[in-house]
Protein backbone atom coordinates (compact mmCIF):
# COMPACT_ATOMS: atom_id res chain seq x y z
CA UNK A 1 18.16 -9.50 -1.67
CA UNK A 2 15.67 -12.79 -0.57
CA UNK A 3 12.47 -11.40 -1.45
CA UNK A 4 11.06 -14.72 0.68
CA UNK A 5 9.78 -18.30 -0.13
CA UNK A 6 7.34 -17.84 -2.69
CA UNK A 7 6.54 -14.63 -4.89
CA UNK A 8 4.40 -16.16 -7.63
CA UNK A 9 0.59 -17.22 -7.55
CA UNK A 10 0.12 -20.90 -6.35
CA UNK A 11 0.23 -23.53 -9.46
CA UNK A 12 -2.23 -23.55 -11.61
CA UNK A 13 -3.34 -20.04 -10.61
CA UNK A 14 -1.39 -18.02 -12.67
CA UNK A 15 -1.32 -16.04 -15.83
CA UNK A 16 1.83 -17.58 -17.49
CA UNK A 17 3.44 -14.09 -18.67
CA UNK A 18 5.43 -13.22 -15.57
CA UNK A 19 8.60 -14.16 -17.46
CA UNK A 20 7.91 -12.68 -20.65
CA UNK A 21 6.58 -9.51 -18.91
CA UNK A 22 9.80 -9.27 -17.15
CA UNK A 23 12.04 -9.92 -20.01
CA UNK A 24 10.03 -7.04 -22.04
CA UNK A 25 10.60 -4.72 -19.22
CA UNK A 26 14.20 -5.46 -17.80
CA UNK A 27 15.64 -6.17 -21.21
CA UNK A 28 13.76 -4.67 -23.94
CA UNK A 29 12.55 -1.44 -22.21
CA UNK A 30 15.60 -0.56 -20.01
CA UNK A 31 18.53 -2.45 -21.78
CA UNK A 32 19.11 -4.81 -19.03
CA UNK A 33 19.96 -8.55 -18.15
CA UNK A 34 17.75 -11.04 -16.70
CA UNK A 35 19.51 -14.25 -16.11
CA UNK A 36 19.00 -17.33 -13.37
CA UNK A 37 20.64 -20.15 -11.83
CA UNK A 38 18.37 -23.19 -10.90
CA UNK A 39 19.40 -26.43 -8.14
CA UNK A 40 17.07 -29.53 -8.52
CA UNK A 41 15.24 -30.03 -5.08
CA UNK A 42 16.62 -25.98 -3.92
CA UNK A 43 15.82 -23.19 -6.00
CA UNK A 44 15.90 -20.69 -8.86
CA UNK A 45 17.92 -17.61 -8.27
CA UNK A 46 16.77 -14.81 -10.87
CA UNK A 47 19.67 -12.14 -12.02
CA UNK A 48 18.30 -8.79 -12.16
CA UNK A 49 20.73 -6.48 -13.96
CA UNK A 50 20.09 -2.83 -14.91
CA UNK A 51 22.29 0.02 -16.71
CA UNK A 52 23.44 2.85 -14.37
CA UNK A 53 23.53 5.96 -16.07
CA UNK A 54 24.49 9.26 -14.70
């Protein structure tokens, strides 16, 4: 899923805890796996994984 361009607050702006917030929630709180891939001069592509239970 693109989510678009640019979904953080411009530099300098920020809080600095939008990683660690994530990790806590994705990883410690549900037991899943946040990962990313990152191309100089492209991108980062974050890895959202989450356990399916039924």
């Amino acid at each position: 899923m693109d989510m678009g361009p640019q979904l953080s607050a411009p530099v300098g702006k920020g809080t600095g805890q939008g990683l660690a917030i994530a990790q806590s929630v994705i990883v410690r709180k549900h037991g899943g796996t946040l990962s990313f891939e990152s191309e100089g001069g492209v991108g980062t592509t974050f890895l959202i994984q989450l356990p399916f239970f039924t």
